[in-house]
PDB file of N, CA and C in Angstrom:
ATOM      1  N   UNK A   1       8.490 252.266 -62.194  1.00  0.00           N
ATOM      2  CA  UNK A   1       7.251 251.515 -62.293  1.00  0.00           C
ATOM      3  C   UNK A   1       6.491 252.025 -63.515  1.00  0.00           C
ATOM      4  N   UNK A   2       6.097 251.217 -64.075  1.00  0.00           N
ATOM      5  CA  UNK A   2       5.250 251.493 -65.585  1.00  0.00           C
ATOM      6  C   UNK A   2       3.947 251.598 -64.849  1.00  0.00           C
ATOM      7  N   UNK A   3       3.011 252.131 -66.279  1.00  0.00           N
ATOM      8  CA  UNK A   3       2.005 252.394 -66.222  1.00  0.00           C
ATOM      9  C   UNK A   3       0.935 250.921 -66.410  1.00  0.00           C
ATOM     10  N   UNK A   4       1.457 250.111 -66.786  1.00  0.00           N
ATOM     11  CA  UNK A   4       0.758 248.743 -66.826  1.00  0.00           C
ATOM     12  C   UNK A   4       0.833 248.023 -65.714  1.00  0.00           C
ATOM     13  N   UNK A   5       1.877 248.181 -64.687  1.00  0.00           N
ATOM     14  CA  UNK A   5       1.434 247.821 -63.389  1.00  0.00           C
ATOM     15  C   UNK A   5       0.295 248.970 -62.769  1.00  0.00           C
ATOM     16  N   UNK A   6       0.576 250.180 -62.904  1.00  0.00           N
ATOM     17  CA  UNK A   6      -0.544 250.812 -61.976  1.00  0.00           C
ATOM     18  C   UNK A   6      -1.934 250.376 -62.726  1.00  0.00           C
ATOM     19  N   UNK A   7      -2.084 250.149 -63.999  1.00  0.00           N
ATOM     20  CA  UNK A   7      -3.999 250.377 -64.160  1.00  0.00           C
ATOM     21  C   UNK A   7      -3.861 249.005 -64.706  1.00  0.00           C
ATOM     22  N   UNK A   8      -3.506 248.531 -65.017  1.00  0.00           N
ATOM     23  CA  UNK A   8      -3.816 246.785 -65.755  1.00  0.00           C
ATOM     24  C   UNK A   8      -4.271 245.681 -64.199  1.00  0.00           C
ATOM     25  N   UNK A   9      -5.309 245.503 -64.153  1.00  0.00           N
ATOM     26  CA  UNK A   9      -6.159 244.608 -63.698  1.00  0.00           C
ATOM     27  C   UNK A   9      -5.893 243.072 -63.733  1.00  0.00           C
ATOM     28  N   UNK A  10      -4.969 242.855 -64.388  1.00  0.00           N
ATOM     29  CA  UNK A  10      -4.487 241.882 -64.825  1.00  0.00           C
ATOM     30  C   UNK A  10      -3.102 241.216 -64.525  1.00  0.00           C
ATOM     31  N   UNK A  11      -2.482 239.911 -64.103  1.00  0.00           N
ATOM     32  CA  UNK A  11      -1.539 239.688 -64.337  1.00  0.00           C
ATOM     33  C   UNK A  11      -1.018 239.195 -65.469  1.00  0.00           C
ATOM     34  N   UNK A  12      -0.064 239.538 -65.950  1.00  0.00           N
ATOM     35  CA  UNK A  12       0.881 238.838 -67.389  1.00  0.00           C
ATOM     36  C   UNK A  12       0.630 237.725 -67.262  1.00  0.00           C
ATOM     37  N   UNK A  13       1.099 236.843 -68.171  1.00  0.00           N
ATOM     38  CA  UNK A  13       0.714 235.451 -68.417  1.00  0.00           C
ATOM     39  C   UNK A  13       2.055 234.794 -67.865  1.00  0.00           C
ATOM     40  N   UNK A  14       2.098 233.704 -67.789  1.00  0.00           N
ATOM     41  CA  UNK A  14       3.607 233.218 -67.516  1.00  0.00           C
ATOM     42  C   UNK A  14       4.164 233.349 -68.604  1.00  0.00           C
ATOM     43  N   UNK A  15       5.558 233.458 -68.535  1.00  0.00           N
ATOM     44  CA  UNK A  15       6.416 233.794 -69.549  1.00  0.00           C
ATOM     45  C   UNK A  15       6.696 232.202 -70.512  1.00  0.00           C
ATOM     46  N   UNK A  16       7.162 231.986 -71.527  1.00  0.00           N
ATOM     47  CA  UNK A  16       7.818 230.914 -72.125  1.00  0.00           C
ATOM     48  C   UNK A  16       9.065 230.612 -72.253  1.00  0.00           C
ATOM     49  N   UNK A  17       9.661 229.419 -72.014  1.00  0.00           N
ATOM     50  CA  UNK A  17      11.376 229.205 -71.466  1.00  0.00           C
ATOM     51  C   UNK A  17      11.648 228.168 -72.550  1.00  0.00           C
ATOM     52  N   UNK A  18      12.324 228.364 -73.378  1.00  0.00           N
ATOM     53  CA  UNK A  18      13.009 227.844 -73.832  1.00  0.00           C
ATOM     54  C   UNK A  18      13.512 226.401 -73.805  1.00  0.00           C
ATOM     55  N   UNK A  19      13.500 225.366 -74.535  1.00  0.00           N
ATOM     56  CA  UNK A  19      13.536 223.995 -73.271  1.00  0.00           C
ATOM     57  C   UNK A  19      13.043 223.410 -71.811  1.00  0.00           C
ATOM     58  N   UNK A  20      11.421 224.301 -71.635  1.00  0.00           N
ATOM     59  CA  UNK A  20      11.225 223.963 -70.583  1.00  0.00           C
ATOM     60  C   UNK A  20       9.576 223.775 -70.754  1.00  0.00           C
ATOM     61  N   UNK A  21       9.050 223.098 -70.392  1.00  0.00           N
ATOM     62  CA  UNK A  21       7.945 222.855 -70.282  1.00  0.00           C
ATOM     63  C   UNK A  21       7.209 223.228 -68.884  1.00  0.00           C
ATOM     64  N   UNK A  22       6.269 223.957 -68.723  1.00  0.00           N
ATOM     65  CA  UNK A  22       5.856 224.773 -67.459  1.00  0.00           C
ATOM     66  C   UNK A  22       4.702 223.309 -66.774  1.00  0.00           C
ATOM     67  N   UNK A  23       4.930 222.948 -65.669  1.00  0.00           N
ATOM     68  CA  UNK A  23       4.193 221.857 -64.710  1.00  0.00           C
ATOM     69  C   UNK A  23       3.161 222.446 -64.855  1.00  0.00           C
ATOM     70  N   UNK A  24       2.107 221.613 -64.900  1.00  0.00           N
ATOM     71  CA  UNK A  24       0.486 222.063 -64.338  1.00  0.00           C
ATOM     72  C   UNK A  24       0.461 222.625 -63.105  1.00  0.00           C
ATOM     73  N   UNK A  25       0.952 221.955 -62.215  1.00  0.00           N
ATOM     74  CA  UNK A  25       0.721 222.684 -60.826  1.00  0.00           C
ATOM     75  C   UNK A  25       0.797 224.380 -60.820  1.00  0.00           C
ATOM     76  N   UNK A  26       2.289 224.994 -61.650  1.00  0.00           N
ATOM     77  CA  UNK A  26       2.811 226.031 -61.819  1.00  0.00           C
ATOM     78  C   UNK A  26       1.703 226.936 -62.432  1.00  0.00           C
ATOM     79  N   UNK A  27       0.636 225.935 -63.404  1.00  0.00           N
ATOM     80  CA  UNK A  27      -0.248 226.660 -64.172  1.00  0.00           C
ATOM     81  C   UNK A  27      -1.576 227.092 -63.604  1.00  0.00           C
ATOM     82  N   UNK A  28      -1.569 225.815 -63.057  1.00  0.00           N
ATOM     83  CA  UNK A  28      -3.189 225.964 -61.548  1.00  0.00           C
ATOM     84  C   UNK A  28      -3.142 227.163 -60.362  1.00  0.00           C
ATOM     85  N   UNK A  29      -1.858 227.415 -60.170  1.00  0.00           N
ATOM     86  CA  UNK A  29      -1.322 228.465 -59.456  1.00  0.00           C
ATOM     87  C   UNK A  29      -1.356 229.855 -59.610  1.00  0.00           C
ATOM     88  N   UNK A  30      -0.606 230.161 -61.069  1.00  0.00           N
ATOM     89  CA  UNK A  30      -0.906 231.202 -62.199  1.00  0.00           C
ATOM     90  C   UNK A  30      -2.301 231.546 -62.278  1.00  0.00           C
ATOM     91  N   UNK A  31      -3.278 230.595 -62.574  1.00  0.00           N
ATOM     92  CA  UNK A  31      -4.725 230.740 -63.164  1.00  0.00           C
ATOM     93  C   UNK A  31      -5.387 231.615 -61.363  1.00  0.00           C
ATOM     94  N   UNK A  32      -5.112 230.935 -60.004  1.00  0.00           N
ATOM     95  CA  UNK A  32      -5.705 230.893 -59.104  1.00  0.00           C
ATOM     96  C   UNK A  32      -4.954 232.537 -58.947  1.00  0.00           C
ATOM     97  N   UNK A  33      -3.554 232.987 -59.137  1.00  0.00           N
ATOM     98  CA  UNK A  33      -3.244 234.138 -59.134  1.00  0.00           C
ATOM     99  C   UNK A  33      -4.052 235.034 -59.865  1.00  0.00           C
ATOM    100  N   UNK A  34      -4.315 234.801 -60.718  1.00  0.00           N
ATOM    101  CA  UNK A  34      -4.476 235.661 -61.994  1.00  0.00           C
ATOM    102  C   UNK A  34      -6.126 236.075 -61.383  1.00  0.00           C
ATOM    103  N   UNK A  35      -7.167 235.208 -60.882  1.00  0.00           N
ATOM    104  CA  UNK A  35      -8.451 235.305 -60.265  1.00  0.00           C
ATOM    105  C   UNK A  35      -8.327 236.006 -58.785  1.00  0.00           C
ATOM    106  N   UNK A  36      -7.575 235.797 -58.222  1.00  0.00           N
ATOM    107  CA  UNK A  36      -7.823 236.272 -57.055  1.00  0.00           C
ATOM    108  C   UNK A  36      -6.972 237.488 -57.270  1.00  0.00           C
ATOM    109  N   UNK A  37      -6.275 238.056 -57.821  1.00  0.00           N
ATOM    110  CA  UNK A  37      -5.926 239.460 -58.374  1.00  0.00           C
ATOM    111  C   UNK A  37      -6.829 240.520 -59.200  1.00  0.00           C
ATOM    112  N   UNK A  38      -7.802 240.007 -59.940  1.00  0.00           N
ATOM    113  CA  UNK A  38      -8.335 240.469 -60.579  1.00  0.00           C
ATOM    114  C   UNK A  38      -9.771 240.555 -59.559  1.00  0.00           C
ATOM    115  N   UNK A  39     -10.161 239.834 -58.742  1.00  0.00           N
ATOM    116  CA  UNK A  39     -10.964 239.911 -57.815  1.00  0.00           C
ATOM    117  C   UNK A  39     -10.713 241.002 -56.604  1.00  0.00           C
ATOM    118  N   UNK A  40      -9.581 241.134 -56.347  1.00  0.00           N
ATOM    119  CA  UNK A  40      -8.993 242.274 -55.215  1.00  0.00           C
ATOM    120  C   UNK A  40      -8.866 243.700 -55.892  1.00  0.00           C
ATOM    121  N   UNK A  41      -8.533 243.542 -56.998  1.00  0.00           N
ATOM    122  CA  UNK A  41      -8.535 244.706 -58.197  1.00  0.00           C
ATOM    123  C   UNK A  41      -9.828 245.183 -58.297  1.00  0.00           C
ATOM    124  N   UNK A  42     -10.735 244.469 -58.540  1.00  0.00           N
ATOM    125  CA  UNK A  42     -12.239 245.010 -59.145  1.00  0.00           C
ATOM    126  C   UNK A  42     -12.926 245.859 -57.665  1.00  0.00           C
ATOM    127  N   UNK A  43     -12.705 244.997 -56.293  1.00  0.00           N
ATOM    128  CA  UNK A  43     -13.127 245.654 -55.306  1.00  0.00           C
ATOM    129  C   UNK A  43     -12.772 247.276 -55.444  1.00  0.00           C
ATOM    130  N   UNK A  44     -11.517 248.082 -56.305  1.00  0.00           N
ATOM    131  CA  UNK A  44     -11.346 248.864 -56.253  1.00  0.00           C
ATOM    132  C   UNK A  44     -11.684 249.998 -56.908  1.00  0.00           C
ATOM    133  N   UNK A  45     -12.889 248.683 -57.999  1.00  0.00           N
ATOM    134  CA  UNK A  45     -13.351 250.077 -58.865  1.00  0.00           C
ATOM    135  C   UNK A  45     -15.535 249.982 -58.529  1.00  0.00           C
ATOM    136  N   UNK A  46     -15.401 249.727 -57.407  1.00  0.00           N
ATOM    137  CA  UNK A  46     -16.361 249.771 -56.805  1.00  0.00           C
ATOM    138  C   UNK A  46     -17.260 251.487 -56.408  1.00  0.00           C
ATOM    139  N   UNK A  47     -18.191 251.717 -57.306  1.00  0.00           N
ATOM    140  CA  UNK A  47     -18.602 253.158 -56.719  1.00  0.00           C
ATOM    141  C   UNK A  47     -18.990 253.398 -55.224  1.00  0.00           C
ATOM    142  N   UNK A  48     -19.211 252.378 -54.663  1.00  0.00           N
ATOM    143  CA  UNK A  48     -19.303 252.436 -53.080  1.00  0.00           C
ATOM    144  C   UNK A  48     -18.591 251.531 -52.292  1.00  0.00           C
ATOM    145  N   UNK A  49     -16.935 250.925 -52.535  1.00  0.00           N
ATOM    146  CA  UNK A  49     -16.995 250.104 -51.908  1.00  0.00           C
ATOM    147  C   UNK A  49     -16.729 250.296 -50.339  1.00  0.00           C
ATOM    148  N   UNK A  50     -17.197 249.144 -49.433  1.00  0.00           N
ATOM    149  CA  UNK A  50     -17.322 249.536 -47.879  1.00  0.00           C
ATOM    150  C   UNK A  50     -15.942 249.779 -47.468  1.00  0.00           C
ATOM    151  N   UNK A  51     -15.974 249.641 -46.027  1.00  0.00           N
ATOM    152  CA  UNK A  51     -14.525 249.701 -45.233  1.00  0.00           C
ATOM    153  C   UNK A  51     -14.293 248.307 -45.110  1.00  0.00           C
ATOM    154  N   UNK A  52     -15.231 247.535 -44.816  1.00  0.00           N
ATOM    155  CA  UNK A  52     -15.427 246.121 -44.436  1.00  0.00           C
ATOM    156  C   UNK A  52     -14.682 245.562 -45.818  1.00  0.00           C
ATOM    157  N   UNK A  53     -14.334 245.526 -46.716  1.00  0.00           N
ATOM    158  CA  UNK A  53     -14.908 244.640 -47.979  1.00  0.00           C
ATOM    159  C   UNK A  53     -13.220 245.542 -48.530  1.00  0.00           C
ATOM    160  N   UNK A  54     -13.140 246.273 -48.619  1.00  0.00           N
ATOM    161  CA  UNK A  54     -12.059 247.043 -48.629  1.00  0.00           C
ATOM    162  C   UNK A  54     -10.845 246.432 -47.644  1.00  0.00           C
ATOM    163  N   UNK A  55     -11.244 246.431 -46.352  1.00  0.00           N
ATOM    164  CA  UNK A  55     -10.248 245.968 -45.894  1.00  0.00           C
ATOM    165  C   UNK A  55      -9.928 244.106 -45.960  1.00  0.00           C
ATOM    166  N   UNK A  56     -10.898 243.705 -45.760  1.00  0.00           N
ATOM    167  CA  UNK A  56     -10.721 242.228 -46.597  1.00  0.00           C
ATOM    168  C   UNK A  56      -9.820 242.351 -47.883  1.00  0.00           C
ATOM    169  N   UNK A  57     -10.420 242.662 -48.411  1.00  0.00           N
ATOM    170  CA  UNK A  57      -9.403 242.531 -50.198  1.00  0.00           C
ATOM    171  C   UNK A  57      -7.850 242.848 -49.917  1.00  0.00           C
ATOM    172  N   UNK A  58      -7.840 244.001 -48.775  1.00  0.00           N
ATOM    173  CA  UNK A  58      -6.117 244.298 -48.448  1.00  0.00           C
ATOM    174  C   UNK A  58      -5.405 243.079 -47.890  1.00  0.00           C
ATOM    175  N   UNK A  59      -6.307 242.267 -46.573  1.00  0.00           N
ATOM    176  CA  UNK A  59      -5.961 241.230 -45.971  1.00  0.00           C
ATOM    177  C   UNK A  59      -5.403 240.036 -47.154  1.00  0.00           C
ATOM    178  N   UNK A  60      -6.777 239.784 -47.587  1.00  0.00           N
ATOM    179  CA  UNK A  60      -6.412 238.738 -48.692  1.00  0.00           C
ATOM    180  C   UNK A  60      -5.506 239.410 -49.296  1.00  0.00           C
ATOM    181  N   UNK A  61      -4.973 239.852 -49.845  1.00  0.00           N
ATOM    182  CA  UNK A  61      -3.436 240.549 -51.201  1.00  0.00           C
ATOM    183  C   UNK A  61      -2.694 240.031 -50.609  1.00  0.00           C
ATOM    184  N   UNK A  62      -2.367 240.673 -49.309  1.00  0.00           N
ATOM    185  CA  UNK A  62      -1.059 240.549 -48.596  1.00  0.00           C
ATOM    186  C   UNK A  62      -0.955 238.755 -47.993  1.00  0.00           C
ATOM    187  N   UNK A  63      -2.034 238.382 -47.602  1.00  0.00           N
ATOM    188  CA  UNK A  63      -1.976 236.832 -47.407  1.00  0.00           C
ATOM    189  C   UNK A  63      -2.210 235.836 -48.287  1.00  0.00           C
ATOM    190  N   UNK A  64      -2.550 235.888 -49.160  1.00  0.00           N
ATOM    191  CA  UNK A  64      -2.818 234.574 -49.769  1.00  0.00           C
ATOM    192  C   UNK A  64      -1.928 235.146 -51.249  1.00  0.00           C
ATOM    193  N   UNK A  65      -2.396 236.523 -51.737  1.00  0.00           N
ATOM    194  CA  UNK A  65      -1.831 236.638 -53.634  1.00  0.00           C
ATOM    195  C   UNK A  65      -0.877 236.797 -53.177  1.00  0.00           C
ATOM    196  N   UNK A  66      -0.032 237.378 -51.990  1.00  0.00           N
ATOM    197  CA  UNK A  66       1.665 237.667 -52.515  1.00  0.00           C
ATOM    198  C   UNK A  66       2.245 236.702 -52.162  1.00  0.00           C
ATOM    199  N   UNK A  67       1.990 235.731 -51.072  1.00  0.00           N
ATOM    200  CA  UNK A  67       2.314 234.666 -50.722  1.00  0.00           C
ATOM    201  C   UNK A  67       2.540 233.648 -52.019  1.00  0.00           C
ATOM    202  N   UNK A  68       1.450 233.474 -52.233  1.00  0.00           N
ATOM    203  CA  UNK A  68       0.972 232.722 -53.665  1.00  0.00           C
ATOM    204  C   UNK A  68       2.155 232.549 -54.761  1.00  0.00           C
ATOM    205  N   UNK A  69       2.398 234.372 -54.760  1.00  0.00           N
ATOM    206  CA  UNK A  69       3.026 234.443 -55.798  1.00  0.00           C
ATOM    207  C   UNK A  69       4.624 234.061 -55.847  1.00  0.00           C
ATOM    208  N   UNK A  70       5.092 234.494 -54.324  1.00  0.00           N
ATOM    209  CA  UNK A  70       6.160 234.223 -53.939  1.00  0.00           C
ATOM    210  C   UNK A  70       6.468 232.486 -54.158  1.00  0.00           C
ATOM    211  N   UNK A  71       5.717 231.864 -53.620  1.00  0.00           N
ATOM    212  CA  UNK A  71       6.070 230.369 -54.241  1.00  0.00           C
ATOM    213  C   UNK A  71       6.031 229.832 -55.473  1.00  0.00           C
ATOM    214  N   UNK A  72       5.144 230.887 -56.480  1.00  0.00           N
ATOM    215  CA  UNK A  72       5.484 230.152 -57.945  1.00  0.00           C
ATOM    216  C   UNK A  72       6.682 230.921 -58.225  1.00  0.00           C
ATOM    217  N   UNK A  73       7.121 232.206 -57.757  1.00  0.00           N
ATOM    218  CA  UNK A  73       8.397 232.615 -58.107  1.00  0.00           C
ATOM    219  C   UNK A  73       9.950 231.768 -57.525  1.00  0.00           C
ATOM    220  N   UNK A  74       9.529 231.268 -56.609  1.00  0.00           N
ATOM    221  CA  UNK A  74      10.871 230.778 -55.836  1.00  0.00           C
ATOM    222  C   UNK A  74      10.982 229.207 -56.411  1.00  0.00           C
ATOM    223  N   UNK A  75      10.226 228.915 -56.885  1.00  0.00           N
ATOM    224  CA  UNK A  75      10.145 227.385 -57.397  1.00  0.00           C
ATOM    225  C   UNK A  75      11.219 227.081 -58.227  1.00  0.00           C
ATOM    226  N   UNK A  76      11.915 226.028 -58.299  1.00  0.00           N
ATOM    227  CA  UNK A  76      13.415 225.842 -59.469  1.00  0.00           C
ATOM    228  C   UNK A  76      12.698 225.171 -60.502  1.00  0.00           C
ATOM    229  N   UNK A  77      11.626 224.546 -60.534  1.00  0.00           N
ATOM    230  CA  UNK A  77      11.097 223.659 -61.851  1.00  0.00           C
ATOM    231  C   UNK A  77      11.722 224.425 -62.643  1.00  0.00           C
ATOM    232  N   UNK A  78      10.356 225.807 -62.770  1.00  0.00           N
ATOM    233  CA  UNK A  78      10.200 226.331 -64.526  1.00  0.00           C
ATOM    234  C   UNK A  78      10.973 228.039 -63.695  1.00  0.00           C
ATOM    235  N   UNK A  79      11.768 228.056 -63.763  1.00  0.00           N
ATOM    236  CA  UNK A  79      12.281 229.511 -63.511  1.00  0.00           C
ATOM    237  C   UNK A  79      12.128 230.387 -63.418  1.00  0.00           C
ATOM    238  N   UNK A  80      11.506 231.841 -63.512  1.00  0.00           N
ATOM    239  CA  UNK A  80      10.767 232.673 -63.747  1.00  0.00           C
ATOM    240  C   UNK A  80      12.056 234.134 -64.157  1.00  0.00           C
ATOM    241  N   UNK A  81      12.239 235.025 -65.392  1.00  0.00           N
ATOM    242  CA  UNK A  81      12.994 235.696 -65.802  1.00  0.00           C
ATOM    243  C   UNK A  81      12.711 236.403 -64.283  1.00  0.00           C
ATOM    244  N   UNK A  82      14.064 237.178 -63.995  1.00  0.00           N
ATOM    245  CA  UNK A  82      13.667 238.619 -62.984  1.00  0.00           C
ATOM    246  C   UNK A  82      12.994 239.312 -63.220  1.00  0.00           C
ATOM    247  N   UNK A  83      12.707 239.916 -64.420  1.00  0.00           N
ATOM    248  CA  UNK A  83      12.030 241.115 -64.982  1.00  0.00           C
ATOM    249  C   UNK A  83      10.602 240.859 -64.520  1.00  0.00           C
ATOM    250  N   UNK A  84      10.449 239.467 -65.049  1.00  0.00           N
ATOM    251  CA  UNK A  84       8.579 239.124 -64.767  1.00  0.00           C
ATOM    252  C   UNK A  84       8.484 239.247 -63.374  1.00  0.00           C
ATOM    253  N   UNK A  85       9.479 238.412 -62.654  1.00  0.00           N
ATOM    254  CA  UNK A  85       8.865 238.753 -61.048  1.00  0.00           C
ATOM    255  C   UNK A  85       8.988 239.646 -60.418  1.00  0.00           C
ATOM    256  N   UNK A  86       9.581 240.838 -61.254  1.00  0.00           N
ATOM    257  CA  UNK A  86       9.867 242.341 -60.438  1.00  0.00           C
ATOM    258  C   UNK A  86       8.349 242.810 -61.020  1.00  0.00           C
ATOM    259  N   UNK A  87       7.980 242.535 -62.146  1.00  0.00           N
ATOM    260  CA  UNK A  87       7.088 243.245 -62.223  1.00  0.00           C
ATOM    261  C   UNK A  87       5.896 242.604 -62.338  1.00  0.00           C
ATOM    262  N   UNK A  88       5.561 241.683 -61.633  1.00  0.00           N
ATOM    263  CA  UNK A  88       4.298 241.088 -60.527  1.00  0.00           C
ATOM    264  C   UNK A  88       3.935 241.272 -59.303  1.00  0.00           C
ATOM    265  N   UNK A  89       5.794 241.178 -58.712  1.00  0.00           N
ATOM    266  CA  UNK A  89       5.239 241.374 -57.800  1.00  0.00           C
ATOM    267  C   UNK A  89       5.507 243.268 -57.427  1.00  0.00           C
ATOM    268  N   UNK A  90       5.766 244.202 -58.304  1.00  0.00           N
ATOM    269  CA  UNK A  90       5.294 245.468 -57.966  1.00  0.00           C
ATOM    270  C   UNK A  90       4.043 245.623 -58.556  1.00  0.00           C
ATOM    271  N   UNK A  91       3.418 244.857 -59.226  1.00  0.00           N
ATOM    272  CA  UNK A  91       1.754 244.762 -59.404  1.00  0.00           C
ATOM    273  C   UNK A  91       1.249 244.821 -58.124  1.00  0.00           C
ATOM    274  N   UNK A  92       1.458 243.528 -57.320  1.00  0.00           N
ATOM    275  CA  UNK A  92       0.794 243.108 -56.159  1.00  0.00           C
ATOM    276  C   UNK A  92       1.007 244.065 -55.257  1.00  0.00           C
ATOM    277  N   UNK A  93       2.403 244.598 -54.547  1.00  0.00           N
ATOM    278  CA  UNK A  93       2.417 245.427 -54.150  1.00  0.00           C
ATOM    279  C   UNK A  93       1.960 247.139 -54.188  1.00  0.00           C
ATOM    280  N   UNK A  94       1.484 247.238 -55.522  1.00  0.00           N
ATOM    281  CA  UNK A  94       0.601 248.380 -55.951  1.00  0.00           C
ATOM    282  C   UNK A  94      -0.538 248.013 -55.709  1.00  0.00           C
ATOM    283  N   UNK A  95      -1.096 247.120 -55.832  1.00  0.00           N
ATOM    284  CA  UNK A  95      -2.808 246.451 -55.725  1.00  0.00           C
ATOM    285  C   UNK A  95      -3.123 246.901 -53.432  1.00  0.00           C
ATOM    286  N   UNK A  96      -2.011 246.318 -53.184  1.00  0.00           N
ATOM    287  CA  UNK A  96      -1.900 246.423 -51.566  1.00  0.00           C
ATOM    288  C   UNK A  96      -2.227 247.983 -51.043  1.00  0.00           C
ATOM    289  N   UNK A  97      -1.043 248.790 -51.797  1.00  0.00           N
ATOM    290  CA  UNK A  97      -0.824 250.058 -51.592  1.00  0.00           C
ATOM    291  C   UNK A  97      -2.839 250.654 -51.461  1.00  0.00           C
ATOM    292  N   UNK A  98      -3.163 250.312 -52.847  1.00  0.00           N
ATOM    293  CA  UNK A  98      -4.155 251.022 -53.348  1.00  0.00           C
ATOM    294  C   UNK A  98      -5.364 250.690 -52.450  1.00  0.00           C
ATOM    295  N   UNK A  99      -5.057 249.468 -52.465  1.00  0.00           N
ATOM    296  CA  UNK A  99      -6.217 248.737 -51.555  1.00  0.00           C
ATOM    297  C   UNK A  99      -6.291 249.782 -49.921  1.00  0.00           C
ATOM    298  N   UNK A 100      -4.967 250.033 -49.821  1.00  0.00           N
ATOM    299  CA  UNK A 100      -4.897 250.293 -47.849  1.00  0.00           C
ATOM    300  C   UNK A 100      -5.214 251.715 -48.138  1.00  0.00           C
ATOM    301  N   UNK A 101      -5.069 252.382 -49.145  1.00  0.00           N
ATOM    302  CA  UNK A 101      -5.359 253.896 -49.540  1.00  0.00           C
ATOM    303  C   UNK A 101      -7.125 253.843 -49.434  1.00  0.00           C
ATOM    304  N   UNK A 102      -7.718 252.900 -50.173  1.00  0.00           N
ATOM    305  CA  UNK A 102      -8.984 253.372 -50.323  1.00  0.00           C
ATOM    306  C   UNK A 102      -9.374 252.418 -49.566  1.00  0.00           C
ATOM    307  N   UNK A 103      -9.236 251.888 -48.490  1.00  0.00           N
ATOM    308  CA  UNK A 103      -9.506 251.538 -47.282  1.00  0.00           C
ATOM    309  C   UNK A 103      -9.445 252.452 -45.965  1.00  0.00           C
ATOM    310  N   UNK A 104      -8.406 253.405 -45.938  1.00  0.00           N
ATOM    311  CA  UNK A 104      -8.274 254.570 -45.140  1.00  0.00           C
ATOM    312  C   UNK A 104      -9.655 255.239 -45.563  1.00  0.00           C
ATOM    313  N   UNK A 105      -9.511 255.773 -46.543  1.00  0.00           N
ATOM    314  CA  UNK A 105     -10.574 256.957 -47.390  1.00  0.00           C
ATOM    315  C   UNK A 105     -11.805 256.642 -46.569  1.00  0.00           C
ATOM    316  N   UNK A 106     -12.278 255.694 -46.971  1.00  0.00           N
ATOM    317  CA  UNK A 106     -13.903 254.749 -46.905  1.00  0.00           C
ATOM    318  C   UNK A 106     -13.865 254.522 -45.357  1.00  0.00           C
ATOM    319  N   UNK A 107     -12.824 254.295 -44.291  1.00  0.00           N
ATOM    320  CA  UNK A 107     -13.404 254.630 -43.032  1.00  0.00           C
ATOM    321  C   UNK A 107     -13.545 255.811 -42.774  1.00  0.00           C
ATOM    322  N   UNK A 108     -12.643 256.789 -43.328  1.00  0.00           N
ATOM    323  CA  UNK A 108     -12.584 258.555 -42.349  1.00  0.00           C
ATOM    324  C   UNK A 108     -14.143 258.480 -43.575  1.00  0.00           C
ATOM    325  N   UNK A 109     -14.616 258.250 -44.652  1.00  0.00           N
ATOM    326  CA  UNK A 109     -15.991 258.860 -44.742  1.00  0.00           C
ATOM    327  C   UNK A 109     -16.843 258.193 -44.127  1.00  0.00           C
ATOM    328  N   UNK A 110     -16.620 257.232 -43.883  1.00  0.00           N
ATOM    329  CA  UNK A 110     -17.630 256.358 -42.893  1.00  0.00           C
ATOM    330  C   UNK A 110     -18.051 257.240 -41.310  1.00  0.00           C
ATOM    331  N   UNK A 111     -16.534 257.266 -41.213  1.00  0.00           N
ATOM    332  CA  UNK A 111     -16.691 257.758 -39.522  1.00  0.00           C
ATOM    333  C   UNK A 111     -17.505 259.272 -39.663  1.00  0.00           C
ATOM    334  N   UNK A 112     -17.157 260.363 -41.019  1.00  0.00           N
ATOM    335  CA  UNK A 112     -17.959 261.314 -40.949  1.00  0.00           C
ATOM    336  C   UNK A 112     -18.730 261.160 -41.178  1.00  0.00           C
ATOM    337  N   UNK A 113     -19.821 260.293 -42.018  1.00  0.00           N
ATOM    338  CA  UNK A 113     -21.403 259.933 -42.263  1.00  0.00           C
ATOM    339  C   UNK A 113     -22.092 259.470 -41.129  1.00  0.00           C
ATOM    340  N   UNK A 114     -21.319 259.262 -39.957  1.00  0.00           N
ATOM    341  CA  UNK A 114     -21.618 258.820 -38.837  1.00  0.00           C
ATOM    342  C   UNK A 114     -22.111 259.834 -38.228  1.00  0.00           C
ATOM    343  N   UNK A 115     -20.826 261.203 -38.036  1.00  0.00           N
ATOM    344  CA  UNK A 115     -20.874 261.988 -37.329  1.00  0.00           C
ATOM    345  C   UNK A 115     -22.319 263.112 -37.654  1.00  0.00           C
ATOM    346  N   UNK A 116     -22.016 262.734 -38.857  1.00  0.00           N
ATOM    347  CA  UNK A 116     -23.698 263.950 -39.414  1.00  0.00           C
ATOM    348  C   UNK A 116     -25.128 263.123 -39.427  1.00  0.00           C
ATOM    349  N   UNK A 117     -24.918 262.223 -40.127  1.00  0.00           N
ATOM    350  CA  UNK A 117     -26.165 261.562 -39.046  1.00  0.00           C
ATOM    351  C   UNK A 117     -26.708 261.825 -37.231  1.00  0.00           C
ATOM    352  N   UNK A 118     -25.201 261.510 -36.644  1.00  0.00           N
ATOM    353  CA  UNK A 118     -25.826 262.088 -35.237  1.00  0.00           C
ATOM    354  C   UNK A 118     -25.904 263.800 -35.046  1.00  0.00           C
ATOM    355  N   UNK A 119     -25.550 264.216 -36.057  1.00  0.00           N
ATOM    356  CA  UNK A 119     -25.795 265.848 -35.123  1.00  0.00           C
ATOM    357  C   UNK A 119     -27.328 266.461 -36.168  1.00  0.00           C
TER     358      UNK A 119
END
């Protein structure tokens, strides 16, 4: 795994094929990836983000962006090289990882800000 999947915020662009012209649909898809990745991403550079809001962003990754992504990858229109979809979707799956990491974190400090408040 490269270093541009762990810190790039971003997904790659679709690739260009040779004799092929990429469908709009394929592109409306891409664009809606590319936002709702970069939206689940940013939750993570949040100086306070909650448990609540944290764990949403994990929900959404795993349901809607990898899903997402899985159907513009499996599509026969416009093809997608292996390389690009290995390394999207170990984007996404790093975005998940990170997400459920600092979703753990942010409840155990939650639950201790709890605990010192009551004592």
């Amino acid at each position: 795994m490269d270093q541009e999947s762990i810190l790039s915020p971003h997904i790659p662009p679709l690739p260009t094929l040779p004799g092929l012209v990429c469908p709009a649909e394929i592109i409306t898809a891409h664009q809606q990836l590319q936002n709702a990745f970069a939206s689940s991403f940013s939750a993570l550079q949040l100086d306070e983000a909650d448990s609540m809001r944290l764990g949403h962003r994990c929900q959404y990754t795993k349901t809607f962006i990898l899903p997402l992504f899985n159907v513009i990858a499996g599509q026969d229109e416009f093809p997608l090289p292996l390389r690009y979809t290995q390394l999207v979707r170990g984007k996404v799956m790093d975005l998940v990882k990170q997400l459920e990491v600092a979703h753990h974190h942010s409840q155990r400090y939650a639950a201790m800000d709890s605990f010192l408040l009551c004592c």
